[in-house]
N, C-alpha and C. Protein backbone atom coordinates (compact mmCIF):
# COMPACT_ATOMS: atom_id res chain seq x y z
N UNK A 1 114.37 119.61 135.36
CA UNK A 1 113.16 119.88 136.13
C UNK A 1 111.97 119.91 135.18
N UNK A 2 111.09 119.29 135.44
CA UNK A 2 109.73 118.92 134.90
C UNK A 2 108.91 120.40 135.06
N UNK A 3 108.23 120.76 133.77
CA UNK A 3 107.22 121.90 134.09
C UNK A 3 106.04 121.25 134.66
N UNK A 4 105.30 122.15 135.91
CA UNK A 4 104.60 121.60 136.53
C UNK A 4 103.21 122.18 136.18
N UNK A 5 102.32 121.91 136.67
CA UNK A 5 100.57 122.47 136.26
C UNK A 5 100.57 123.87 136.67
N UNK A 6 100.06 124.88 136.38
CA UNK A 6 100.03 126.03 137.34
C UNK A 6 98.39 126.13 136.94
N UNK A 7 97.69 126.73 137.59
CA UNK A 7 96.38 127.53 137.02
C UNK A 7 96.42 128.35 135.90
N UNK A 8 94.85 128.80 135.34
CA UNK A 8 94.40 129.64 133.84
C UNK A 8 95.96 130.32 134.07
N UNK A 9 95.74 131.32 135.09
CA UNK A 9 95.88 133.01 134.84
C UNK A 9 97.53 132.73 135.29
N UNK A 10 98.33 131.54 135.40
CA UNK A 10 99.62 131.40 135.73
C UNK A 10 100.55 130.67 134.50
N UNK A 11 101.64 130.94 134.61
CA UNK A 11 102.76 130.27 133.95
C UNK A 11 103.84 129.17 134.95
N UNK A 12 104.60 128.34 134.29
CA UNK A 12 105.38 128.08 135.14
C UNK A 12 106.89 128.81 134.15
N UNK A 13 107.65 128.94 135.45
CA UNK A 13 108.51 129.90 135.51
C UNK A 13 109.98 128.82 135.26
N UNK A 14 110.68 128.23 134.36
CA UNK A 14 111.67 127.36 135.15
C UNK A 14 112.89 128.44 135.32
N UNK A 15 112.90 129.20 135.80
CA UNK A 15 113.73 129.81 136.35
C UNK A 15 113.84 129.90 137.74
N UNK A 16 112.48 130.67 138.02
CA UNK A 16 112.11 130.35 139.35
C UNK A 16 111.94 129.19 140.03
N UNK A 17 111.38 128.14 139.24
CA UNK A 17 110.91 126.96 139.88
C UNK A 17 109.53 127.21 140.30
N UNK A 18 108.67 127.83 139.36
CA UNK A 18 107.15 127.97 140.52
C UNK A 18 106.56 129.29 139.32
N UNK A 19 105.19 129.15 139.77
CA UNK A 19 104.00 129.72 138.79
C UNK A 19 103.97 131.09 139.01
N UNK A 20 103.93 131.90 138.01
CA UNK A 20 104.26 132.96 137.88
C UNK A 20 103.03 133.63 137.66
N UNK A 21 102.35 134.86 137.97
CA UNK A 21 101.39 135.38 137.26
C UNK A 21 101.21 135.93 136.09
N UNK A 22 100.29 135.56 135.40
CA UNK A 22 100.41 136.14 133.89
C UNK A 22 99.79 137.30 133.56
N UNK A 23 99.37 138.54 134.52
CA UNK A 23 98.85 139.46 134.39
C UNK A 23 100.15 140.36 134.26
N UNK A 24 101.66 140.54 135.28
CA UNK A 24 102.04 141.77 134.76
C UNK A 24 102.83 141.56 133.37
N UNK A 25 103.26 140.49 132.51
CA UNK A 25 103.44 140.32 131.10
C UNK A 25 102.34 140.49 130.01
N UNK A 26 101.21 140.55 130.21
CA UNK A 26 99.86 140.76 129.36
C UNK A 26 100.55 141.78 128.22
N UNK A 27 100.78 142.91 129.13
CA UNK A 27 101.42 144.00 127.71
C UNK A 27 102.63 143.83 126.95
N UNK A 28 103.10 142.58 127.61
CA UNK A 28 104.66 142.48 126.57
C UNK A 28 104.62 140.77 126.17
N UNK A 29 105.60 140.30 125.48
CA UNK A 29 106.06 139.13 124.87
C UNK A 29 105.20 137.78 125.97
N UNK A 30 104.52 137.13 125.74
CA UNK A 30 104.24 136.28 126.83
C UNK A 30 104.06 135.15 126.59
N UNK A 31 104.44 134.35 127.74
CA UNK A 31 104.48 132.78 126.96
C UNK A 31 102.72 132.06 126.99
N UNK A 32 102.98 131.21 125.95
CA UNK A 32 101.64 130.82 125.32
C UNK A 32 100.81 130.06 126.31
N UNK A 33 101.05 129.77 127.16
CA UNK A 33 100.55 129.46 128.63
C UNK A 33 99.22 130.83 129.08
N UNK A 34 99.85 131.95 128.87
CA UNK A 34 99.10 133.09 128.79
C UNK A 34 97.74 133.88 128.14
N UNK A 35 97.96 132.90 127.00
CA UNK A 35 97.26 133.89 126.05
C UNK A 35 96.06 133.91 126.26
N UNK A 36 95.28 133.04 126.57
CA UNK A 36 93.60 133.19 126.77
C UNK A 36 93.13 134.06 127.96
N UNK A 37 94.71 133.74 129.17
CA UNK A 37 94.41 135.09 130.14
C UNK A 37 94.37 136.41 130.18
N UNK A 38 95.05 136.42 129.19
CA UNK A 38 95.44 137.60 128.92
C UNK A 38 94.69 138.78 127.50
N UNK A 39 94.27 137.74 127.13
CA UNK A 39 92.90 137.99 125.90
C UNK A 39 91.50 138.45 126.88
N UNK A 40 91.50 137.56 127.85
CA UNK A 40 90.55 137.46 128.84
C UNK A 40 90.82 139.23 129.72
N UNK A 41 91.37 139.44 129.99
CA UNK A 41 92.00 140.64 130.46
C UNK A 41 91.59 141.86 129.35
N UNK A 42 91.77 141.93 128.12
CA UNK A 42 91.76 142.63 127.35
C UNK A 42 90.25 143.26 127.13
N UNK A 43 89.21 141.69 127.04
CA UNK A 43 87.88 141.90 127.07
C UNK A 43 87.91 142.39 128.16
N UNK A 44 87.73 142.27 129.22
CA UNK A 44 86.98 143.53 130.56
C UNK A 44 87.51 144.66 130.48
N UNK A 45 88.55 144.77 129.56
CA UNK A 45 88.56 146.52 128.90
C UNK A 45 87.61 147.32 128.47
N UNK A 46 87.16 146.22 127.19
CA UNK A 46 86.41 146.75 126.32
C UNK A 46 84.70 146.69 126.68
N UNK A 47 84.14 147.94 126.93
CA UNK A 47 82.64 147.88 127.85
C UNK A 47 81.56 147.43 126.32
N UNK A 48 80.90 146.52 126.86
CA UNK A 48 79.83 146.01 126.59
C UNK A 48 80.66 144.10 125.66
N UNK A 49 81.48 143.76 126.31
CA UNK A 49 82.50 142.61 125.65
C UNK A 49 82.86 141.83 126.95
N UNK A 50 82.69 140.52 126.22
CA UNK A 50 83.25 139.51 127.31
C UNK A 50 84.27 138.64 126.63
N UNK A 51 84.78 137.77 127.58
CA UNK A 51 85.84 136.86 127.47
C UNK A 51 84.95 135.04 127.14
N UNK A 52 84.83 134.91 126.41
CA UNK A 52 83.88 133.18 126.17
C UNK A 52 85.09 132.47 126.16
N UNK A 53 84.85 131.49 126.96
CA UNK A 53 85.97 130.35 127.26
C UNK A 53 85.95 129.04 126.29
N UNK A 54 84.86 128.73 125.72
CA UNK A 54 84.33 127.80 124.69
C UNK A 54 84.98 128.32 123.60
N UNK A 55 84.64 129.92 123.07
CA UNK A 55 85.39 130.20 122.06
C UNK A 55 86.67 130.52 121.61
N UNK A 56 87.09 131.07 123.09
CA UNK A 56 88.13 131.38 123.19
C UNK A 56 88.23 132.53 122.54
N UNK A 57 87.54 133.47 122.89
CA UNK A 57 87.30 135.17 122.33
C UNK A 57 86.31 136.14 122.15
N UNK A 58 86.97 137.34 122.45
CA UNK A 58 85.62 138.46 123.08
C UNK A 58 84.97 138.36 122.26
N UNK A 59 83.81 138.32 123.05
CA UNK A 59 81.99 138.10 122.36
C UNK A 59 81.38 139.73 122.68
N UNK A 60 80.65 139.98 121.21
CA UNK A 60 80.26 141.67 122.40
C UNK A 60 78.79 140.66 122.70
N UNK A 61 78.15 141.90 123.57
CA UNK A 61 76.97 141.61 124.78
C UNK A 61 75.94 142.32 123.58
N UNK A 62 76.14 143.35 122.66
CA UNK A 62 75.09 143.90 122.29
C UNK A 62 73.32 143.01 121.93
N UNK A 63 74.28 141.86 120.68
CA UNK A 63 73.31 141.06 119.95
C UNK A 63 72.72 140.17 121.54
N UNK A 64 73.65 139.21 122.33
CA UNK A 64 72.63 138.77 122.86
C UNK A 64 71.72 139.36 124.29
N UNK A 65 71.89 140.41 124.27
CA UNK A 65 70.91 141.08 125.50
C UNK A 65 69.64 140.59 125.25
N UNK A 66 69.04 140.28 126.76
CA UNK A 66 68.27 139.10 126.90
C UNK A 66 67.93 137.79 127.60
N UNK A 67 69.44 137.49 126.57
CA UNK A 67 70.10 135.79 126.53
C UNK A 67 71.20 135.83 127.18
N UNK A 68 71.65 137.01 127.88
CA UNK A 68 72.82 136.72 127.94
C UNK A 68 73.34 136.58 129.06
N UNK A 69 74.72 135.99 129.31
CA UNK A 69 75.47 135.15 129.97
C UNK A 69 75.42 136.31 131.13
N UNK A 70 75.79 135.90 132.51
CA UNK A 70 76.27 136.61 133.58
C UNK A 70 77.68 137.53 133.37
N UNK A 71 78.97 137.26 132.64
CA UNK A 71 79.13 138.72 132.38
C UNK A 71 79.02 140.02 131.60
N UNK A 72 78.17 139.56 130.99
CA UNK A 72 76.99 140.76 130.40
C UNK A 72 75.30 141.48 130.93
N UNK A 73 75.80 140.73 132.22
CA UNK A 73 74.39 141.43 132.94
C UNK A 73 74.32 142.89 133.57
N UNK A 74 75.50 143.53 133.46
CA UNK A 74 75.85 144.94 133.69
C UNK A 74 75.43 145.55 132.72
N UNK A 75 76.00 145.11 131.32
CA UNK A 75 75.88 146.12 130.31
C UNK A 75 75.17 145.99 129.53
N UNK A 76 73.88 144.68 129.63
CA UNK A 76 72.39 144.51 129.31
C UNK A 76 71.63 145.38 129.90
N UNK A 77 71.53 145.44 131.19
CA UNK A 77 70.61 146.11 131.72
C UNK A 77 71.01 147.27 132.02
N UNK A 78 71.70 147.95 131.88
CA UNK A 78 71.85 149.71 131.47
C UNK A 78 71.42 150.08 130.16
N UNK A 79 72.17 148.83 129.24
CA UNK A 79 71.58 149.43 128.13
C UNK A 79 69.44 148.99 127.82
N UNK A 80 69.24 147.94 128.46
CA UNK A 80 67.99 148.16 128.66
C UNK A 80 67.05 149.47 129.24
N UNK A 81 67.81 149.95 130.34
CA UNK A 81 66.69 151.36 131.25
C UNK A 81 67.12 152.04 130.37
N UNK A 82 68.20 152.46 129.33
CA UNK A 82 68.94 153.41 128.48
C UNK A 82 67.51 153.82 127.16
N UNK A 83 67.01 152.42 127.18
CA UNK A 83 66.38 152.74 125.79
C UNK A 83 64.64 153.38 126.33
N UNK A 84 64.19 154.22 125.47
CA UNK A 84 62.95 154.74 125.86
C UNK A 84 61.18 153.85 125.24
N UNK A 85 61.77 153.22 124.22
CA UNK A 85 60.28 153.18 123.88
C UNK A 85 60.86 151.44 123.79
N UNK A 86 61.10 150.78 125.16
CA UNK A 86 60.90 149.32 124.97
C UNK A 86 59.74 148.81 124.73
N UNK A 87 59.52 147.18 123.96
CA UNK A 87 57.95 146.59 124.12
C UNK A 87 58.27 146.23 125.30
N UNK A 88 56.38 145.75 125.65
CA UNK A 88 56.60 145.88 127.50
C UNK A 88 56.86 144.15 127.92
N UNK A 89 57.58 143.07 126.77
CA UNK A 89 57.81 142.33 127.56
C UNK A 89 59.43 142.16 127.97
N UNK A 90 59.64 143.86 127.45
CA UNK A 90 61.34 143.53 127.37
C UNK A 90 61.59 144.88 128.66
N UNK A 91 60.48 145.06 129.02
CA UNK A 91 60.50 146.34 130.41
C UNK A 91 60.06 145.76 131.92
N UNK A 92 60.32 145.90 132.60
CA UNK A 92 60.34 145.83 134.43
C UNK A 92 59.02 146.31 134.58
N UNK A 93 58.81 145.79 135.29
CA UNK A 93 57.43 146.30 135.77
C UNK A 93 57.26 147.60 136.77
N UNK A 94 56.60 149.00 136.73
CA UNK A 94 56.86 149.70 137.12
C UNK A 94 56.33 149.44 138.68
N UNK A 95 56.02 150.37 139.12
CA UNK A 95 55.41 150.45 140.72
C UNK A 95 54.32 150.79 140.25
N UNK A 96 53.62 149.70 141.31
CA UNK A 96 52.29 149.47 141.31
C UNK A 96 51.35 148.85 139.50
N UNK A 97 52.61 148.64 138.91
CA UNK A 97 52.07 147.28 138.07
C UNK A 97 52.29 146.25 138.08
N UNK A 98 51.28 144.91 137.29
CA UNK A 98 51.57 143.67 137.81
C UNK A 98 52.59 143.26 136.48
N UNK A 99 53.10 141.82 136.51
CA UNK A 99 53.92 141.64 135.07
C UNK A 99 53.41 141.30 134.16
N UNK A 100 53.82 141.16 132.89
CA UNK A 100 53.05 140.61 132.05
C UNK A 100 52.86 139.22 131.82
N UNK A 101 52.04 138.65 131.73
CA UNK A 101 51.51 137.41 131.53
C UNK A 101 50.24 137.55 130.03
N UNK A 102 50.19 135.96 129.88
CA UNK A 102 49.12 136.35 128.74
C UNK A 102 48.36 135.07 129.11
N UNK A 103 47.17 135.18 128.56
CA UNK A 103 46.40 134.59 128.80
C UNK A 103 46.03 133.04 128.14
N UNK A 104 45.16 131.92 128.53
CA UNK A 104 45.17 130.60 128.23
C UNK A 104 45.01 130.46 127.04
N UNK A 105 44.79 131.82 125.58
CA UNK A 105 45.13 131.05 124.74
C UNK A 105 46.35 131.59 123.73
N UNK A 106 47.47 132.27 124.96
CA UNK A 106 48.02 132.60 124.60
C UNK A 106 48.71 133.48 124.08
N UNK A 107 47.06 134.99 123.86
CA UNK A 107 47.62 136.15 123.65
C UNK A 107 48.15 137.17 124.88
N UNK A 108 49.01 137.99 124.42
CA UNK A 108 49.69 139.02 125.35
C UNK A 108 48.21 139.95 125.72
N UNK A 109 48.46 140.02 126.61
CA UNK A 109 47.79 140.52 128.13
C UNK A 109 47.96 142.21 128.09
N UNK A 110 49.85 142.18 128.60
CA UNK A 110 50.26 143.64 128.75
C UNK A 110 50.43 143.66 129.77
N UNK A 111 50.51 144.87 130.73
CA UNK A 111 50.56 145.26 131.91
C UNK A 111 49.40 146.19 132.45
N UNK A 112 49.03 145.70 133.75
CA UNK A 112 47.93 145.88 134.34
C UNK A 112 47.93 146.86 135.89
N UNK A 113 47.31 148.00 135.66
CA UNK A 113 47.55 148.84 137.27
C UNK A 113 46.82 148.28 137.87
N UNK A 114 47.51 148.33 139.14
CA UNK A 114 47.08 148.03 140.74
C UNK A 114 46.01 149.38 140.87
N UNK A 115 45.36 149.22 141.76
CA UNK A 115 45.31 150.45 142.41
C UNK A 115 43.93 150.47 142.86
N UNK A 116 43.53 151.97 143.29
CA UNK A 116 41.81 152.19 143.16
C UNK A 116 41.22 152.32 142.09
N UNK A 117 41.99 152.71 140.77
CA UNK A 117 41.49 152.94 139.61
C UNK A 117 41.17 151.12 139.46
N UNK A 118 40.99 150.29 139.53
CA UNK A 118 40.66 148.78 139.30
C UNK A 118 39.43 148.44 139.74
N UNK A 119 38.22 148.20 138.05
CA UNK A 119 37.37 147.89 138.27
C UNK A 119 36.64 146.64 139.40
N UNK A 120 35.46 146.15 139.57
CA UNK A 120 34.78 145.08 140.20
C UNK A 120 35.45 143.85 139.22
């Protein structure tokens, strides 16, 4: 019997005849069919770490917050509201300010209140 294709997160089984999941072996001996799933598994353990499929290994999120990929958009932006004295192009705009933009030749602007306090 021919081993057949299974998906990432599967093995084929020739015992069974058919694709096995590779999550409840993760903690023990597993065949090499496994390993990137199961590496992959390991990173969503570890908070502020992902699984990169290009590299084939957990990347932490710290350095690229910012830049970074969708599964580090949890633990970017906690650790963003986390910090107190951000510059303001790396902060949200509060209520009742506008965003920052800069001007045509380029210098930073800042952030600007709405309000009644706003001159003619």
């Amino acid at each position: 019997v021919a081993m057949r294709s299974c998906p990432e997160e599967k093995y084929w089984d020739s015992l069974l005849n058919g694709c096995m999941s590779c999550r409840p072996i993760c903690a023990q001996r597993r065949p090499s069919t496994c390993t990137a799933f199961c590496k992959s598994l390991s990173c969503l353990k570890e908070q502020g770490k992902y699984y990169d499929r290009l590299l084939k290994d957990c990347v932490s999120c710290t350095p690229i917050c910012g830049q970074h990929p969708k599964p580090c958009e949890y633990f970017c932006e906690n650790k963003l509201r986390s910090r107190v004295n951000l510059p303001p192009q790396l902060r949200r705009p509060q209520m009742g300010e506008t965003e920052t933009r800069s001007d045509n030749s380029g210098r930073y602007q800042g952030l600007e209140h709405r309000g009644s306090e706003a001159g003619p």
